[in-house]
PDB file of N, CA and C in Angstrom:
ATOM      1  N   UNK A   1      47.266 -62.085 -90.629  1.00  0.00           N
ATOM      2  CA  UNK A   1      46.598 -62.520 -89.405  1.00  0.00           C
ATOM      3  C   UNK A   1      45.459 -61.598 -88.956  1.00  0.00           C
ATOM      4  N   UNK A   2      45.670 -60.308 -89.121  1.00  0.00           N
ATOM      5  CA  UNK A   2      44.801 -59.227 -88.518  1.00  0.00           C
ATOM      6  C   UNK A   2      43.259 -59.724 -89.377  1.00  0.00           C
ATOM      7  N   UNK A   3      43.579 -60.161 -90.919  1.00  0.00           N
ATOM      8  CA  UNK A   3      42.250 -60.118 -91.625  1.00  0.00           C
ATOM      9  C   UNK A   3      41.268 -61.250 -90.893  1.00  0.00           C
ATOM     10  N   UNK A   4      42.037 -62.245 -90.271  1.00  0.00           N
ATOM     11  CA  UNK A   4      41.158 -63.381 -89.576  1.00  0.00           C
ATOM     12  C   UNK A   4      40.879 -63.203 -88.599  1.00  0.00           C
ATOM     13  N   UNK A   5      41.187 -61.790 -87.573  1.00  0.00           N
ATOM     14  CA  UNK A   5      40.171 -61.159 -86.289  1.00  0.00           C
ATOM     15  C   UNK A   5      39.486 -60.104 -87.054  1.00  0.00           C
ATOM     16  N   UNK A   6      39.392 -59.645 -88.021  1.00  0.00           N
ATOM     17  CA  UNK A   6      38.472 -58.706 -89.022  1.00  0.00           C
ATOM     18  C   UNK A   6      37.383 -60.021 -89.791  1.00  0.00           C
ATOM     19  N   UNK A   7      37.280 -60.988 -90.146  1.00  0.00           N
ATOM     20  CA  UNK A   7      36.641 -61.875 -90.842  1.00  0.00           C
ATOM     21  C   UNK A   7      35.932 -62.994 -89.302  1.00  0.00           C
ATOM     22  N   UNK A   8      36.196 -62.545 -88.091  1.00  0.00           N
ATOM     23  CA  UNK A   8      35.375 -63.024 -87.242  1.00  0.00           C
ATOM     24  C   UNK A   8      34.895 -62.125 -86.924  1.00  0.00           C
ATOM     25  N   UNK A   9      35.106 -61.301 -86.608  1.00  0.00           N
ATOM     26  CA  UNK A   9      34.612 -60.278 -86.058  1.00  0.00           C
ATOM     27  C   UNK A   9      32.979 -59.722 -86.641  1.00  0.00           C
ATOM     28  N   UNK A  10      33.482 -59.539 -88.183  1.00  0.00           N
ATOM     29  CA  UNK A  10      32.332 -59.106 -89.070  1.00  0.00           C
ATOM     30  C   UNK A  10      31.318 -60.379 -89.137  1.00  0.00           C
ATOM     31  N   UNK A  11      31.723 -61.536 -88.984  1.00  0.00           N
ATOM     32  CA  UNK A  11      30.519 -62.733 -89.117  1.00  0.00           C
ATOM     33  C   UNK A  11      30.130 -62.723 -88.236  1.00  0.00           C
ATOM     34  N   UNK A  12      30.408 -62.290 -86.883  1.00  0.00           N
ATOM     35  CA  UNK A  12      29.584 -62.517 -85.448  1.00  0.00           C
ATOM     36  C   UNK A  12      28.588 -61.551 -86.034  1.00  0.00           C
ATOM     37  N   UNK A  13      28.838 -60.118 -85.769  1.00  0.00           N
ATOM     38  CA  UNK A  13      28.357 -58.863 -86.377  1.00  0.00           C
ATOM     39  C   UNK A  13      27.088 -59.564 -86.934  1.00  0.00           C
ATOM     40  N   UNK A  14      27.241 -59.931 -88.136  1.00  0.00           N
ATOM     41  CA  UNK A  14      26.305 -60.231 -88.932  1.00  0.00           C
ATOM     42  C   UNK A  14      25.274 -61.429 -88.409  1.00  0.00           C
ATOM     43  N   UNK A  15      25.802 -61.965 -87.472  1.00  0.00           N
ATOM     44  CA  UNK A  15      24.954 -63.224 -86.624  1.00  0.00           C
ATOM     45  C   UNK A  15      25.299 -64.512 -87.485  1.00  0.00           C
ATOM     46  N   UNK A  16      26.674 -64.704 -88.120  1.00  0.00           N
ATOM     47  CA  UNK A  16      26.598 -65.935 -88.945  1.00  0.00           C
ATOM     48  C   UNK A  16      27.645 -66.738 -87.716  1.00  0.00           C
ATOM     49  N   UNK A  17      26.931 -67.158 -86.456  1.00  0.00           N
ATOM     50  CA  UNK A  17      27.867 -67.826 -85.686  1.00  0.00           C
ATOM     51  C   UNK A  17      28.854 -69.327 -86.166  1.00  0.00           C
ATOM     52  N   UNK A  18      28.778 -69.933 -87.229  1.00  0.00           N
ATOM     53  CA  UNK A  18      29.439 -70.925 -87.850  1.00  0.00           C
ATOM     54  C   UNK A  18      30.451 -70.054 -87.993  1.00  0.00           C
ATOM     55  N   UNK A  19      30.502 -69.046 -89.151  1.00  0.00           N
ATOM     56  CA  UNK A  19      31.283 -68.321 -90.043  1.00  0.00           C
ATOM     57  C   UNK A  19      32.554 -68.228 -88.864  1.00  0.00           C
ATOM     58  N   UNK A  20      31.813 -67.334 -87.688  1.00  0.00           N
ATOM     59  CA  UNK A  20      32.778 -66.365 -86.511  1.00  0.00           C
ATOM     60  C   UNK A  20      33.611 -67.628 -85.748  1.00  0.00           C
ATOM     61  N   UNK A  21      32.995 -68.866 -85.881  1.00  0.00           N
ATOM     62  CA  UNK A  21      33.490 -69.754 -85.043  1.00  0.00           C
ATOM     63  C   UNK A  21      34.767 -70.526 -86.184  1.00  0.00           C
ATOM     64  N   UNK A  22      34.454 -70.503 -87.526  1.00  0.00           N
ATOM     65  CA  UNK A  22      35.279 -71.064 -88.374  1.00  0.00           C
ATOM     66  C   UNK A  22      36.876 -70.113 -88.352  1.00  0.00           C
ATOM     67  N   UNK A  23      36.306 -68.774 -88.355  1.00  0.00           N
ATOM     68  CA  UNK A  23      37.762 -67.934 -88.237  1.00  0.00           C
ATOM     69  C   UNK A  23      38.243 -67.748 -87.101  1.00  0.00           C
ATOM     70  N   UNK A  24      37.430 -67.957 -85.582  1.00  0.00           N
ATOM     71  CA  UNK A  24      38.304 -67.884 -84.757  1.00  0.00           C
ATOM     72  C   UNK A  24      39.177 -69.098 -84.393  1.00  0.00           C
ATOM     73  N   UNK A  25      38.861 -70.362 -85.014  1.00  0.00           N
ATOM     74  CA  UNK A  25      39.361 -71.602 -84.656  1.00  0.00           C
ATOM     75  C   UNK A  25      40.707 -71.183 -85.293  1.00  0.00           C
ATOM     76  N   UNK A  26      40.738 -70.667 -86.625  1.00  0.00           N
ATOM     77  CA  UNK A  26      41.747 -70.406 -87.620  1.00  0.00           C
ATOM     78  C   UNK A  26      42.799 -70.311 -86.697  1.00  0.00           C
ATOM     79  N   UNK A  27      42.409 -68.602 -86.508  1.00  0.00           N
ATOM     80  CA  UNK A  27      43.413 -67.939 -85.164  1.00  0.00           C
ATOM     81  C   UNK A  27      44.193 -68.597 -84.465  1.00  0.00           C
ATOM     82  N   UNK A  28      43.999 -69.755 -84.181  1.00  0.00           N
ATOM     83  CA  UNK A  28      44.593 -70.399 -82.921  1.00  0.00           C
ATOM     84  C   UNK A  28      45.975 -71.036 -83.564  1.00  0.00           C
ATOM     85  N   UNK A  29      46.407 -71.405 -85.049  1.00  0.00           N
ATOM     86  CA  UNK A  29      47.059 -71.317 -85.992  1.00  0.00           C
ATOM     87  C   UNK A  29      48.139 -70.883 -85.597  1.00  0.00           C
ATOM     88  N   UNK A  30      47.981 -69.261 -85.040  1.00  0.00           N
ATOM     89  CA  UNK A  30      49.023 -68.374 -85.431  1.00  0.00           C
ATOM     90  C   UNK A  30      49.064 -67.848 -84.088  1.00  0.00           C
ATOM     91  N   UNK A  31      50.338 -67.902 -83.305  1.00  0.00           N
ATOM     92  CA  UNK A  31      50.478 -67.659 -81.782  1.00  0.00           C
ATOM     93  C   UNK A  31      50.235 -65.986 -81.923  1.00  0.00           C
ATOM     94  N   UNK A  32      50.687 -65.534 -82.707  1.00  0.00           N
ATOM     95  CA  UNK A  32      50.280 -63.951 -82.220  1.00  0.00           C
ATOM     96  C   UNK A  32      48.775 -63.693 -81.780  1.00  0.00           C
ATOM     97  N   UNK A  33      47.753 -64.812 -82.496  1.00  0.00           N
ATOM     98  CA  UNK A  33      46.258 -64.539 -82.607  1.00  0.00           C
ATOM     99  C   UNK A  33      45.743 -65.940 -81.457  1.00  0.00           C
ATOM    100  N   UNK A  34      46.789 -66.409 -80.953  1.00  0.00           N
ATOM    101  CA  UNK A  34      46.140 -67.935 -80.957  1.00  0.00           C
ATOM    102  C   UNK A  34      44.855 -67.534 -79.595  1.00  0.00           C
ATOM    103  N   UNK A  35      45.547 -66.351 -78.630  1.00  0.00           N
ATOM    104  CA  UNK A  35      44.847 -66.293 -77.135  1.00  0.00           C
ATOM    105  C   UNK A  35      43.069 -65.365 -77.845  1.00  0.00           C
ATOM    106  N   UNK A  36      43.115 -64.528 -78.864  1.00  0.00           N
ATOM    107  CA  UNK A  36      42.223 -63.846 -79.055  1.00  0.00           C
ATOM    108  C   UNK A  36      41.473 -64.600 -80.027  1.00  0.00           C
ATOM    109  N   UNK A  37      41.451 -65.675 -80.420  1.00  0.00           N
ATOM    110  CA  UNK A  37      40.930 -66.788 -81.318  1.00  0.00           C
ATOM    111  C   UNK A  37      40.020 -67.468 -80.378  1.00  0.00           C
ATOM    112  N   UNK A  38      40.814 -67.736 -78.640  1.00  0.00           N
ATOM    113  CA  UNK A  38      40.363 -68.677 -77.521  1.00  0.00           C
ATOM    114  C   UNK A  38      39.400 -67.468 -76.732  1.00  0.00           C
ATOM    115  N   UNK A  39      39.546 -66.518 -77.131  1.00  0.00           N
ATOM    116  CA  UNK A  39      38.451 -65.462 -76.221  1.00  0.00           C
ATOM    117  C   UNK A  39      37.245 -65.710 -77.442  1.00  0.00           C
ATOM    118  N   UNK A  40      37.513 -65.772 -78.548  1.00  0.00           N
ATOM    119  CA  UNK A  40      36.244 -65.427 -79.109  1.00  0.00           C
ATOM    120  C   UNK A  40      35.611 -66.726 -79.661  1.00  0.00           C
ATOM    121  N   UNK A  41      36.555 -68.214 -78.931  1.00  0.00           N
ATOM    122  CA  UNK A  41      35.550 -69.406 -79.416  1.00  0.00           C
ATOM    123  C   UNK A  41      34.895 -69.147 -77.911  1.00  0.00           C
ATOM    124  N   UNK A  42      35.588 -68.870 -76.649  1.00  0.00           N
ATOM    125  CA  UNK A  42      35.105 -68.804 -75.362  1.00  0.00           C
ATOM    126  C   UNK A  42      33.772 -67.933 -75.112  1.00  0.00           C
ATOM    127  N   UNK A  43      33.546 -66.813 -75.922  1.00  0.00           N
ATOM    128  CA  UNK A  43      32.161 -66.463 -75.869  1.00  0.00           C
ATOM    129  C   UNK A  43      31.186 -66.851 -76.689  1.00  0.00           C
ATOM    130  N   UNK A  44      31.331 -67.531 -77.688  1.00  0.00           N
ATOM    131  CA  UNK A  44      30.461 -68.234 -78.200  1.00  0.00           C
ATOM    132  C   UNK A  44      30.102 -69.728 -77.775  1.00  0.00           C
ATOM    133  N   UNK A  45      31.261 -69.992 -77.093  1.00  0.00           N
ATOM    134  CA  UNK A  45      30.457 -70.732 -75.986  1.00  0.00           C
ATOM    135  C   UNK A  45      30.002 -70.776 -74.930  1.00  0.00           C
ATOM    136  N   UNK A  46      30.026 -69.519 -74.273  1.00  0.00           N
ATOM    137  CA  UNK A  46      29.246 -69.002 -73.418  1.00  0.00           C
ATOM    138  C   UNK A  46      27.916 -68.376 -74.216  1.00  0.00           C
ATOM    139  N   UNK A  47      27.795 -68.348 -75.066  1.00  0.00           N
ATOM    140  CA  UNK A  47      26.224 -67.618 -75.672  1.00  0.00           C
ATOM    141  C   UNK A  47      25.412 -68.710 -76.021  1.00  0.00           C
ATOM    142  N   UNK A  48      26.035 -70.127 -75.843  1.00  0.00           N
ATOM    143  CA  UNK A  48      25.228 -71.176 -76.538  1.00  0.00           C
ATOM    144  C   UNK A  48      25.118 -72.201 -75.121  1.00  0.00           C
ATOM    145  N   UNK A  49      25.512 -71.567 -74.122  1.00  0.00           N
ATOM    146  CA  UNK A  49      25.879 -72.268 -73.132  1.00  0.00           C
ATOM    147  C   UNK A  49      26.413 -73.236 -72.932  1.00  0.00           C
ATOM    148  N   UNK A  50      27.536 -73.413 -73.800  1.00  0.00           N
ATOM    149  CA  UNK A  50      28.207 -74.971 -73.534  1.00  0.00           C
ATOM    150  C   UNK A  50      29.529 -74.409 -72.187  1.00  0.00           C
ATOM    151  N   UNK A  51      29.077 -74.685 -71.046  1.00  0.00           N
ATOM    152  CA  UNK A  51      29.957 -74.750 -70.285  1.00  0.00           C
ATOM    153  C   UNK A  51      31.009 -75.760 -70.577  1.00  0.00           C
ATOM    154  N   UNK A  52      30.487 -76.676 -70.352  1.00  0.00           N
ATOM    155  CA  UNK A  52      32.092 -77.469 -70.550  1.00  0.00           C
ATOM    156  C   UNK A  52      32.966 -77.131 -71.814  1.00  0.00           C
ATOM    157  N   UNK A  53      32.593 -77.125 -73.073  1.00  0.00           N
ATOM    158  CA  UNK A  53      33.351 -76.173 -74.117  1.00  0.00           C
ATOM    159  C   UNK A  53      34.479 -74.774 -73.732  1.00  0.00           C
ATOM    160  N   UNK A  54      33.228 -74.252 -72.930  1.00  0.00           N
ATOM    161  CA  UNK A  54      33.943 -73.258 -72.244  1.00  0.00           C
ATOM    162  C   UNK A  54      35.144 -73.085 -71.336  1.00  0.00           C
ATOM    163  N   UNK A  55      34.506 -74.201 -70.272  1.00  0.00           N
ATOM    164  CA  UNK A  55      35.794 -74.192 -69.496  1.00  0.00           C
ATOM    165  C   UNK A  55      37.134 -74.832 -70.020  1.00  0.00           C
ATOM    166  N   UNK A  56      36.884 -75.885 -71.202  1.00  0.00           N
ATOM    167  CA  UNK A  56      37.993 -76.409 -72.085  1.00  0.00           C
ATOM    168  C   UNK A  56      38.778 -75.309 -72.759  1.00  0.00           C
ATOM    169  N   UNK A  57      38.199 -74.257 -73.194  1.00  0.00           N
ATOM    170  CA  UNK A  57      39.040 -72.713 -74.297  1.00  0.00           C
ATOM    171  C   UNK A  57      39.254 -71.893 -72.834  1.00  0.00           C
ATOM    172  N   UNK A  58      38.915 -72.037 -71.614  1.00  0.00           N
ATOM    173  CA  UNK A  58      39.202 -70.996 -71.039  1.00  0.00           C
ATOM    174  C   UNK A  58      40.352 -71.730 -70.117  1.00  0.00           C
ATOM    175  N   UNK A  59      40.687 -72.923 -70.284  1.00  0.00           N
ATOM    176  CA  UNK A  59      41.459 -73.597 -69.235  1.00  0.00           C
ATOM    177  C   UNK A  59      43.277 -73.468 -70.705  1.00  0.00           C
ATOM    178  N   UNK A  60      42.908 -73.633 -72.006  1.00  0.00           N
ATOM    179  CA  UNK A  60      43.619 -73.268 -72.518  1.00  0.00           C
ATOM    180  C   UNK A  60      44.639 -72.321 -72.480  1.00  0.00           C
ATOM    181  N   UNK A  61      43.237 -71.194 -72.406  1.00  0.00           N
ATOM    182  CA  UNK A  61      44.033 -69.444 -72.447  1.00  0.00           C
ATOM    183  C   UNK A  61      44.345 -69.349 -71.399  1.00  0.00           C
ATOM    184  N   UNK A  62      43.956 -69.713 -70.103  1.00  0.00           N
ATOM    185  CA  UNK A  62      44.876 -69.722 -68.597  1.00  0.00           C
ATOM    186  C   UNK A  62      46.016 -69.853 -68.944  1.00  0.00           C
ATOM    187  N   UNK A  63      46.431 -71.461 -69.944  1.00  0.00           N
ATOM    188  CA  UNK A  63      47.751 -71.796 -70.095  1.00  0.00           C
ATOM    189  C   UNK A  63      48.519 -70.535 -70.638  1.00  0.00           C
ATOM    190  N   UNK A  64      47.879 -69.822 -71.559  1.00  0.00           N
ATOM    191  CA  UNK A  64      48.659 -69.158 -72.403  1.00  0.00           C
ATOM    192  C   UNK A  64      49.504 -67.438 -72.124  1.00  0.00           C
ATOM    193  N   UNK A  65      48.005 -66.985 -70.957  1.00  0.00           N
ATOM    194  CA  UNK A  65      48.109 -65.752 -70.493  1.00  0.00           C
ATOM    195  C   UNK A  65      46.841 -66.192 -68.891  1.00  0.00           C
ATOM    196  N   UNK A  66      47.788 -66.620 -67.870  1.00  0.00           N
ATOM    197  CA  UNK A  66      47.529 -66.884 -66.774  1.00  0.00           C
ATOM    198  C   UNK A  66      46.768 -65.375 -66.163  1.00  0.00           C
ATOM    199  N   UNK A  67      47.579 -64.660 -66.244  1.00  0.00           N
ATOM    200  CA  UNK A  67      46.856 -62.868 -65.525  1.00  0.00           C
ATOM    201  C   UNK A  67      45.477 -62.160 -66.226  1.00  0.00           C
ATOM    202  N   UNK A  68      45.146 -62.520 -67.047  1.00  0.00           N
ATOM    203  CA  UNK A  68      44.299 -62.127 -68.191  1.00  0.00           C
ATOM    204  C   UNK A  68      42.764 -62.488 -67.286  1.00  0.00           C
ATOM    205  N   UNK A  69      42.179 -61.137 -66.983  1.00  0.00           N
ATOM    206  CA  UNK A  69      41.001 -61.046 -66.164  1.00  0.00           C
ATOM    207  C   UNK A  69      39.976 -61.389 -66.606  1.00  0.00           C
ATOM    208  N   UNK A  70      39.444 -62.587 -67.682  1.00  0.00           N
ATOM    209  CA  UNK A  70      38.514 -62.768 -68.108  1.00  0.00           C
ATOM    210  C   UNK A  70      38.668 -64.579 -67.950  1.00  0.00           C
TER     211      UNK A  70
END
């Protein structure tokens, strides 16, 4: 699991936003990764400005981790 927040991580890095968006969707797969999969489709849709996208992954991760200050 760790290699698929290491394999988004490095494609954002590199500016291949498909790539970063293909492995964080992955994430969501696997409950240990699923909330840090929804932070990092949630800023890429905040960088492309799709609000409503946004508020859809961020109304998710509410569900998942309600206290979570972001």
């Amino acid at each position: 699991p760790l290699a698929l927040l290491l394999a988004a991580q490095s494609a954002q890095l590199q500016g291949d936003e498909k790539e970063a968006e293909k492995q964080y969707a992955a994430m969501l797969k696997t409950p240990e990764l699923e909330f840090l999969g929804l932070r990092g489709l949630y800023m890429g849709a905040m960088r492309r400005d799709d609000r409503p996208r946004a508020l859809e992954i961020a109304t998710r991760a509410f569900a998942l981790r309600p206290k979570a200050p972001w």
